[in-house]
N, C-alpha and C. Protein backbone atom coordinates (compact mmCIF):
# COMPACT_ATOMS: atom_id res chain seq x y z
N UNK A 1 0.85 -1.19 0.00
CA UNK A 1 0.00 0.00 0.00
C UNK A 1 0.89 1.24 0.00
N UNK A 2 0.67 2.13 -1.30
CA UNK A 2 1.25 3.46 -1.18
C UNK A 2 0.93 4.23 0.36
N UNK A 3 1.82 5.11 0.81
CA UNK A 3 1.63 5.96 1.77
C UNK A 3 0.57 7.34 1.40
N UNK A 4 0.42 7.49 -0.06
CA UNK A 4 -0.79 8.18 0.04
C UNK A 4 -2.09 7.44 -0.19
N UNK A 5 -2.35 6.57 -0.33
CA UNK A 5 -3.07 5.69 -0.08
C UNK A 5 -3.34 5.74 1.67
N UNK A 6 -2.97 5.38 2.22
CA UNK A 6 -2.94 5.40 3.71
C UNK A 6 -3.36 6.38 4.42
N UNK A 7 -2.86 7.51 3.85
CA UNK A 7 -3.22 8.83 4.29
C UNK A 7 -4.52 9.14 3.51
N UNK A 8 -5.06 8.91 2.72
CA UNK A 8 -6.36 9.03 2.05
C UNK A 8 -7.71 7.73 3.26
N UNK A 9 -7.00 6.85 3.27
CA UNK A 9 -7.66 5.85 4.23
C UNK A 9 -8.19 6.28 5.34
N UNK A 10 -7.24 6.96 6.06
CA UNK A 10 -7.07 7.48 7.17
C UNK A 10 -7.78 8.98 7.80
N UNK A 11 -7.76 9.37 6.62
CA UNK A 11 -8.45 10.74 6.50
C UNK A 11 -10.14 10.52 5.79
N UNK A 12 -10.50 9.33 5.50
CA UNK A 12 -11.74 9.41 4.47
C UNK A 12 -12.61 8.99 5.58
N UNK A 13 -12.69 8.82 7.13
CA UNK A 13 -13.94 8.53 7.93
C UNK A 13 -14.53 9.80 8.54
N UNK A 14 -13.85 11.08 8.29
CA UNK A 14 -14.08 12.54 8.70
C UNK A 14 -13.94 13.65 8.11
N UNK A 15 -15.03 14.10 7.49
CA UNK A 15 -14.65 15.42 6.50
C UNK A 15 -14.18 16.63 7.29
N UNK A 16 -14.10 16.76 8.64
CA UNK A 16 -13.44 17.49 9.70
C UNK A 16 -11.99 17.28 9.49
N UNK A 17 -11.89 15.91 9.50
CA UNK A 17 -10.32 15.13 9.44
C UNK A 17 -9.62 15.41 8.43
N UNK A 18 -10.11 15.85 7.45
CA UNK A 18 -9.96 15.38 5.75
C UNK A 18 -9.87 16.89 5.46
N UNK A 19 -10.97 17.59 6.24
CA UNK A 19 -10.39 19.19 5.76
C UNK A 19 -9.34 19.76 6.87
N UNK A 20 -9.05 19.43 7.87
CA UNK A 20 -7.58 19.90 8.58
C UNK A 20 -6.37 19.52 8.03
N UNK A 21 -6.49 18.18 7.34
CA UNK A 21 -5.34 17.48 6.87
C UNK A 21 -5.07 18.21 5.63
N UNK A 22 -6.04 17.91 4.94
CA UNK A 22 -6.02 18.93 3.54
C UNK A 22 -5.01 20.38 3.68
N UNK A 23 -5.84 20.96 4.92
CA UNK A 23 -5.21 22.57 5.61
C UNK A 23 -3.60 22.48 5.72
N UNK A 24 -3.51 21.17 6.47
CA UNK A 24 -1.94 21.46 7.00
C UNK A 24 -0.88 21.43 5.76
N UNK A 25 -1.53 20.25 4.55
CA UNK A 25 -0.65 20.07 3.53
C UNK A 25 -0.38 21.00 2.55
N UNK A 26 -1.62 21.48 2.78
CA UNK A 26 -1.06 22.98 1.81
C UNK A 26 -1.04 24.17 2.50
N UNK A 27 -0.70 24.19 3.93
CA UNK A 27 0.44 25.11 4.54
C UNK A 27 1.97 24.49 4.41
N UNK A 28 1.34 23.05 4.69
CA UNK A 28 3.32 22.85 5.06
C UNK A 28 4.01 22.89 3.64
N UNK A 29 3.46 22.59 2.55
CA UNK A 29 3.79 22.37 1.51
C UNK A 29 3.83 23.23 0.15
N UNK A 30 2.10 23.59 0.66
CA UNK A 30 1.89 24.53 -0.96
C UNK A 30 1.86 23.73 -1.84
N UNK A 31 2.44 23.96 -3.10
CA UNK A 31 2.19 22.93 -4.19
C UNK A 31 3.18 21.99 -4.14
N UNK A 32 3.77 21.69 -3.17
CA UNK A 32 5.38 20.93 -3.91
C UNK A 32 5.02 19.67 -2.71
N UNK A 33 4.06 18.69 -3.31
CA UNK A 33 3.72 17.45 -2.64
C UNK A 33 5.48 16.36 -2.81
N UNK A 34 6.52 16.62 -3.51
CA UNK A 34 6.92 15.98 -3.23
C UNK A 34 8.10 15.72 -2.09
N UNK A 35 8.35 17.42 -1.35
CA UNK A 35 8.32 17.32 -0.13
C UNK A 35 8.07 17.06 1.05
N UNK A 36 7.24 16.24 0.87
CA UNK A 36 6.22 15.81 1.91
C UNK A 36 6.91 14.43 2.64
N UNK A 37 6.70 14.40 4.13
CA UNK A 37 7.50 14.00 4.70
C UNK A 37 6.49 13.20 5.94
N UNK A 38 6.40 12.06 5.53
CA UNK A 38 5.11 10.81 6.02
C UNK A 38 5.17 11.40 7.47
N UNK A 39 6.00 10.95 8.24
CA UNK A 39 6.22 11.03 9.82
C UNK A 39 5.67 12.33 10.06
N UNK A 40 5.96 13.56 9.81
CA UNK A 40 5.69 15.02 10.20
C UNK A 40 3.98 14.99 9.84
N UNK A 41 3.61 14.33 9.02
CA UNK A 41 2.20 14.19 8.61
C UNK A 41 1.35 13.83 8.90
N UNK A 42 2.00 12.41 9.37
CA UNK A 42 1.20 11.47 10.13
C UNK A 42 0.91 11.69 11.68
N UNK A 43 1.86 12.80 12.06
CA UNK A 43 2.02 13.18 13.76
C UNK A 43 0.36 14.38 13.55
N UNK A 44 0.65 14.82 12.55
CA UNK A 44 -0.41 15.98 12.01
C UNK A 44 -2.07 15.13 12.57
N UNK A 45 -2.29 14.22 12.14
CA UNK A 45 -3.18 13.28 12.28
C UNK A 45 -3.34 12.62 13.67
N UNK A 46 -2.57 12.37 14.31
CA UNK A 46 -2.32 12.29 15.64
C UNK A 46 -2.64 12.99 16.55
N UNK A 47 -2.27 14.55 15.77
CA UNK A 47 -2.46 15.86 16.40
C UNK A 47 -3.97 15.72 16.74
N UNK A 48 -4.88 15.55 15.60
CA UNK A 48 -5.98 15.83 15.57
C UNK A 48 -6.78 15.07 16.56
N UNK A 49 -6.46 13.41 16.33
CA UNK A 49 -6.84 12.44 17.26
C UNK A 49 -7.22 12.82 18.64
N UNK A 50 -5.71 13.09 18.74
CA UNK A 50 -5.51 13.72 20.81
C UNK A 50 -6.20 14.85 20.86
N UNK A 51 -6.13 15.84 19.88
CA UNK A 51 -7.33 17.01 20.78
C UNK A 51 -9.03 16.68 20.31
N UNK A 52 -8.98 15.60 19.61
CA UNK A 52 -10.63 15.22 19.53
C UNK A 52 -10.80 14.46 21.10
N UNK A 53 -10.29 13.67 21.43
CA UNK A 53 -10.04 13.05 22.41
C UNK A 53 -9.98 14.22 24.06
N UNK A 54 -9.16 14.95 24.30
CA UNK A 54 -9.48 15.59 24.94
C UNK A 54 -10.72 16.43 24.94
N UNK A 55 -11.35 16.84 23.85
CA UNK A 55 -12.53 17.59 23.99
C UNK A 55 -13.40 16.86 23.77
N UNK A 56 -14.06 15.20 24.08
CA UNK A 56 -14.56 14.58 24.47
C UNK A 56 -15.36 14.31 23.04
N UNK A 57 -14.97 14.47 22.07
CA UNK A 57 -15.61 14.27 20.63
C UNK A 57 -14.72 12.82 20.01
N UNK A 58 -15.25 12.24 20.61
CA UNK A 58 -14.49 10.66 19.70
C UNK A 58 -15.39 10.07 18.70
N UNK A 59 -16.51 10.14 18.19
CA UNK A 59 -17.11 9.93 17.16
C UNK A 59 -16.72 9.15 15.94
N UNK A 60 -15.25 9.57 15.80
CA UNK A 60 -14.97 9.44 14.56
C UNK A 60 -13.42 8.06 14.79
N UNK A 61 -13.57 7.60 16.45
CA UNK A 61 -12.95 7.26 16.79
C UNK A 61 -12.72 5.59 15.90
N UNK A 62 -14.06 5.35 16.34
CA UNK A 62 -14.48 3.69 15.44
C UNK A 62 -14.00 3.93 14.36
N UNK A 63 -14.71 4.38 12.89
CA UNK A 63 -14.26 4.35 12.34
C UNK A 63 -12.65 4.31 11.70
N UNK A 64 -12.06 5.15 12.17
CA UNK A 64 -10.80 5.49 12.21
C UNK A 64 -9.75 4.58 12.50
N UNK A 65 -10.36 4.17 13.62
CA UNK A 65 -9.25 2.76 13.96
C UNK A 65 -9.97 1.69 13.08
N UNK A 66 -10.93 1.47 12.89
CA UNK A 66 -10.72 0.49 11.92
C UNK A 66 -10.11 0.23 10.85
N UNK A 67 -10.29 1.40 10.21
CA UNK A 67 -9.41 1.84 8.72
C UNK A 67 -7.89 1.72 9.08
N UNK A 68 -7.09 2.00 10.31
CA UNK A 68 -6.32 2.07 10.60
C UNK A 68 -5.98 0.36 11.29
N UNK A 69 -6.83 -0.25 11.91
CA UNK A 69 -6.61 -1.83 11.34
C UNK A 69 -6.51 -2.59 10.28
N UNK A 70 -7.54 -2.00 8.75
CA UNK A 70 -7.20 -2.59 7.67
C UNK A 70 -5.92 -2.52 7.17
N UNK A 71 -5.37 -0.83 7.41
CA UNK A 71 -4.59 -0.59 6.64
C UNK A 71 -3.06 -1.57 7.58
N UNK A 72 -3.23 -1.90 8.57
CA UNK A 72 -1.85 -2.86 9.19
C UNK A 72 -2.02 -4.26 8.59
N UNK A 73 -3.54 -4.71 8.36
CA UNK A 73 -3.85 -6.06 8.17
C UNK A 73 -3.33 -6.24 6.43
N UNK A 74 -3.02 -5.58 5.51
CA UNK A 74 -2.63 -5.18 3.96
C UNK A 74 -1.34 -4.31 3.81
N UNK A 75 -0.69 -4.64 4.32
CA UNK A 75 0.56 -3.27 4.60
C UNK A 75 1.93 -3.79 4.17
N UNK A 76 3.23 -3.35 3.91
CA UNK A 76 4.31 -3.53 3.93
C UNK A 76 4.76 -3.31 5.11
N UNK A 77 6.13 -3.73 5.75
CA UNK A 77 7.50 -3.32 6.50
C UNK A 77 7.01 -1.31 6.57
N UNK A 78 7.35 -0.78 5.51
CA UNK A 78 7.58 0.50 5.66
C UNK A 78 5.81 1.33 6.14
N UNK A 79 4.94 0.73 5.95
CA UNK A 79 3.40 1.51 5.62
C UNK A 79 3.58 0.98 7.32
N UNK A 80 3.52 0.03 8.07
CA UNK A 80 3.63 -0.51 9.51
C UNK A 80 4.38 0.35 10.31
N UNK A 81 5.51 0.15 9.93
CA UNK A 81 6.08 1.56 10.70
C UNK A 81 5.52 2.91 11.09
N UNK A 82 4.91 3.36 9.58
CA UNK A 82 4.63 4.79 9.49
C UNK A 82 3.48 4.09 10.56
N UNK A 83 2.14 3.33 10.66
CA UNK A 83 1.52 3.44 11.71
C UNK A 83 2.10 3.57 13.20
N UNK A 84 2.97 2.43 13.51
CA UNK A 84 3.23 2.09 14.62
C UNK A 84 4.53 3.29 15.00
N UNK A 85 5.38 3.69 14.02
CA UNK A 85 6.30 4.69 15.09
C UNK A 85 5.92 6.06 14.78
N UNK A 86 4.96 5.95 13.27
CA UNK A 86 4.72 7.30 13.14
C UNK A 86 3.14 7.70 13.53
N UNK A 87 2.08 7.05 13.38
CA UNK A 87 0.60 7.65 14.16
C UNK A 87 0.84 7.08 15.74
N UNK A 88 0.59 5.47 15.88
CA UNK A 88 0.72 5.47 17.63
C UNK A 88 1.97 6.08 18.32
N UNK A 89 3.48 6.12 18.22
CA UNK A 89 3.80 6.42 18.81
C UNK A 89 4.02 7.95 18.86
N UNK A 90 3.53 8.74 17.93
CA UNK A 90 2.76 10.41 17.86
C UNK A 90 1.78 10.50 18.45
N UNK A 91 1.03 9.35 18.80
CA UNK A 91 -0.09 9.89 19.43
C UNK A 91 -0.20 9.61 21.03
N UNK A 92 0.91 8.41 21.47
CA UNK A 92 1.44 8.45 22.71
C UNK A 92 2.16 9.74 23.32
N UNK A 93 2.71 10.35 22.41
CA UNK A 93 3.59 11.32 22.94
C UNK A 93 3.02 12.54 23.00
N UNK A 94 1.80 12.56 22.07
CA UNK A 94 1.05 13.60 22.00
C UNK A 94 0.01 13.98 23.79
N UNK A 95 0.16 12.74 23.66
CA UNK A 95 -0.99 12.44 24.88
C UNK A 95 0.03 12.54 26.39
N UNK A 96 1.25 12.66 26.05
CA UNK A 96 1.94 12.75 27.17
C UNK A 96 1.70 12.37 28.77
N UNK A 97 1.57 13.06 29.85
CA UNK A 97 1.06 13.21 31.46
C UNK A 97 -0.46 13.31 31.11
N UNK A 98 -0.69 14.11 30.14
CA UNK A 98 -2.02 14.40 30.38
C UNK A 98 -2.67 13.40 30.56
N UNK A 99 -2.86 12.70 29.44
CA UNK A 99 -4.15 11.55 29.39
C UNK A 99 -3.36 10.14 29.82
N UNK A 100 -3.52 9.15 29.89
CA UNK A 100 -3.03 7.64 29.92
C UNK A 100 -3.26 6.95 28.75
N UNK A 101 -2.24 6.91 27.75
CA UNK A 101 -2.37 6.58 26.44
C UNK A 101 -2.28 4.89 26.87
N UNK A 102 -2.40 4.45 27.91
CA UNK A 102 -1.99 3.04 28.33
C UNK A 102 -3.20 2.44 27.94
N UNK A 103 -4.37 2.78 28.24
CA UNK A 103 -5.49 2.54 28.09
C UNK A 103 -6.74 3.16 27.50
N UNK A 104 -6.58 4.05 27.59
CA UNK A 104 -7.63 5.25 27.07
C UNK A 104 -8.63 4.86 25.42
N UNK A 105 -7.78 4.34 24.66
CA UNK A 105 -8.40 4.20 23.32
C UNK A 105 -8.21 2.64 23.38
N UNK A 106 -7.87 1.84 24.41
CA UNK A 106 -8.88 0.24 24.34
C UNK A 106 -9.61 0.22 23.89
N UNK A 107 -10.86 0.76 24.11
CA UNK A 107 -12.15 0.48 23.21
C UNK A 107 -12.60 0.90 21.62
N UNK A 108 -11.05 1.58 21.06
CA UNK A 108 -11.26 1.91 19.80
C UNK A 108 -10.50 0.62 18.87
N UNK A 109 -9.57 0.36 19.82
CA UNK A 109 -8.09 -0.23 19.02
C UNK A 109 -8.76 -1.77 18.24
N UNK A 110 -8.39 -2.04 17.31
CA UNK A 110 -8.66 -3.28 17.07
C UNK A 110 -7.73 -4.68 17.46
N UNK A 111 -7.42 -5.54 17.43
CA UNK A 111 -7.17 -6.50 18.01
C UNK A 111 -5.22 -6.01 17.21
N UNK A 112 -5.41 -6.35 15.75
CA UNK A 112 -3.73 -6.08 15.76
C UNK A 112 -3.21 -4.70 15.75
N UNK A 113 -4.19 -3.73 15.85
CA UNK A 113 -3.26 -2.45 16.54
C UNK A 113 -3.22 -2.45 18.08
N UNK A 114 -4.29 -2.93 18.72
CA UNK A 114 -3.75 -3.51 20.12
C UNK A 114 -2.70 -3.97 20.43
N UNK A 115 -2.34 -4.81 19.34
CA UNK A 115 -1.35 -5.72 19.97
C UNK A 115 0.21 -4.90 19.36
N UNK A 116 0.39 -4.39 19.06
CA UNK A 116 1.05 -2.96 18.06
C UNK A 116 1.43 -1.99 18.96
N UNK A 117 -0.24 -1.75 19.14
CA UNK A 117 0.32 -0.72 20.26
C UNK A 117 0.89 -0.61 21.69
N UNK A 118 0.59 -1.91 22.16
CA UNK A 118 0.92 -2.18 23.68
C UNK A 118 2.19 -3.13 23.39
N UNK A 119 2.57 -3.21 22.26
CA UNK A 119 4.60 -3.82 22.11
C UNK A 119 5.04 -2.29 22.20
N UNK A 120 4.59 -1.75 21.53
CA UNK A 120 5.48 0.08 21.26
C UNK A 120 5.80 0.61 22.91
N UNK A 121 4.08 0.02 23.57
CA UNK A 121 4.81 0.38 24.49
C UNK A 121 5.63 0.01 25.68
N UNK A 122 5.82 -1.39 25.43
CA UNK A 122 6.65 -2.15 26.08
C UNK A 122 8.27 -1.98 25.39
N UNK A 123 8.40 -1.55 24.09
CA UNK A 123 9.71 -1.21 23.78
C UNK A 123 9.77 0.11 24.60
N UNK A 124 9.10 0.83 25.27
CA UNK A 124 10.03 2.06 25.74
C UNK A 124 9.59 1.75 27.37
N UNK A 125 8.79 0.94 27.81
CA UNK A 125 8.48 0.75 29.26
C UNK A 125 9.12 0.12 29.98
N UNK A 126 9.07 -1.13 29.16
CA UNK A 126 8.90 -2.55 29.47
C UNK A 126 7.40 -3.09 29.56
N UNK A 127 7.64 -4.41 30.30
CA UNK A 127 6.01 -5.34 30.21
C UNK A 127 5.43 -5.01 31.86
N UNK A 128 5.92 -4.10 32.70
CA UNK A 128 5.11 -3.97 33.80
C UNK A 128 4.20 -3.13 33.94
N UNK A 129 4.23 -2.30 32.96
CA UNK A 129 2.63 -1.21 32.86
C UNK A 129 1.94 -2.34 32.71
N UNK A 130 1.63 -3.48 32.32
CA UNK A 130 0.89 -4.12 31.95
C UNK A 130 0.26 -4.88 32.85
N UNK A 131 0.65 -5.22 33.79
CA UNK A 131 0.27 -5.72 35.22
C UNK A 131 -0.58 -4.55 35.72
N UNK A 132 -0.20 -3.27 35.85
CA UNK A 132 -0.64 -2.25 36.17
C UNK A 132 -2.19 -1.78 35.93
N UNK A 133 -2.69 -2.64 34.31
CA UNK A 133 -3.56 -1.94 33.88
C UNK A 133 -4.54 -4.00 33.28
N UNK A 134 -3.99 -4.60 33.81
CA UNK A 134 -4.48 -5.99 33.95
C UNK A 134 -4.38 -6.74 32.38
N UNK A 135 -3.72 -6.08 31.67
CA UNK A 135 -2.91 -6.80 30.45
C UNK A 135 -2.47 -8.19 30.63
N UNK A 136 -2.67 -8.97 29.88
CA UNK A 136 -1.46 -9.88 29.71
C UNK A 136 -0.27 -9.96 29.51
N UNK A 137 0.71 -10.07 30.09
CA UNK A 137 2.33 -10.26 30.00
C UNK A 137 2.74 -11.01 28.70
């Protein structure tokens, strides 16, 4: 799967989503798409996630992760990454002290970004948040 492909995926469950994203690419960019730089983009999207999330508007949450499960379940090495180090772990970091990215979007995640996302965060934790929050080890 192309990476604009992904980013079209990703952006097509919210015309809110789809017109901020739209916004940022032709600020950050203007016309010259081939500057465009997945990670800085994909954090863009992240961005959006975490402050829908704090202002208690998740709506668009389902959807979103699902599309964002297809797109891991059909993916290359490189399209996986851009999810896993470039949307979850942007959107862990986004979410910083504030929120508990440990658990908070359980009920959105699908089974293999679950499992995606709670390795990401055992590569920077370890496996004892996980006891913490009644995970499996």
């Amino acid at each position: 799967m192309q990476t604009e492909k992904v980013f079209k995926t990703l952006t097509s469950v919210d015309e809110e989503l789809k017109s901020y994203f739209d916004q940022y690419l032709q600020k950050e960019y203007k016309n010259d798409i081939s500057a465009r730089l997945d990670f800085c983009d994909i954090a863009e999207i992240a961005r959006f996630i975490v402050d829908k999330l704090k202002d208690g508007k998740t709506e668009l949450f389902e959807p979103f992760f699902a599309n964002v499960e297809n797109v891991l379940n059909d993916c290359d090495n490189r399209v996986e990454n851009l999810i896993i180090v470039g949307l979850f772990e942007s959107i862990q970091n986004i979410c910083g002290t504030e929120i508990d990215y440990h658990y908070v979007f359980n009920s959105w995640l699908k089974k293999l970004s679950k499992t995606k996302w709670d390795e990401l965060i055992d590569s920077w934790e370890g496996k004892e948040w996980r006891s913490k929050y009644n995970n499996n080890l």
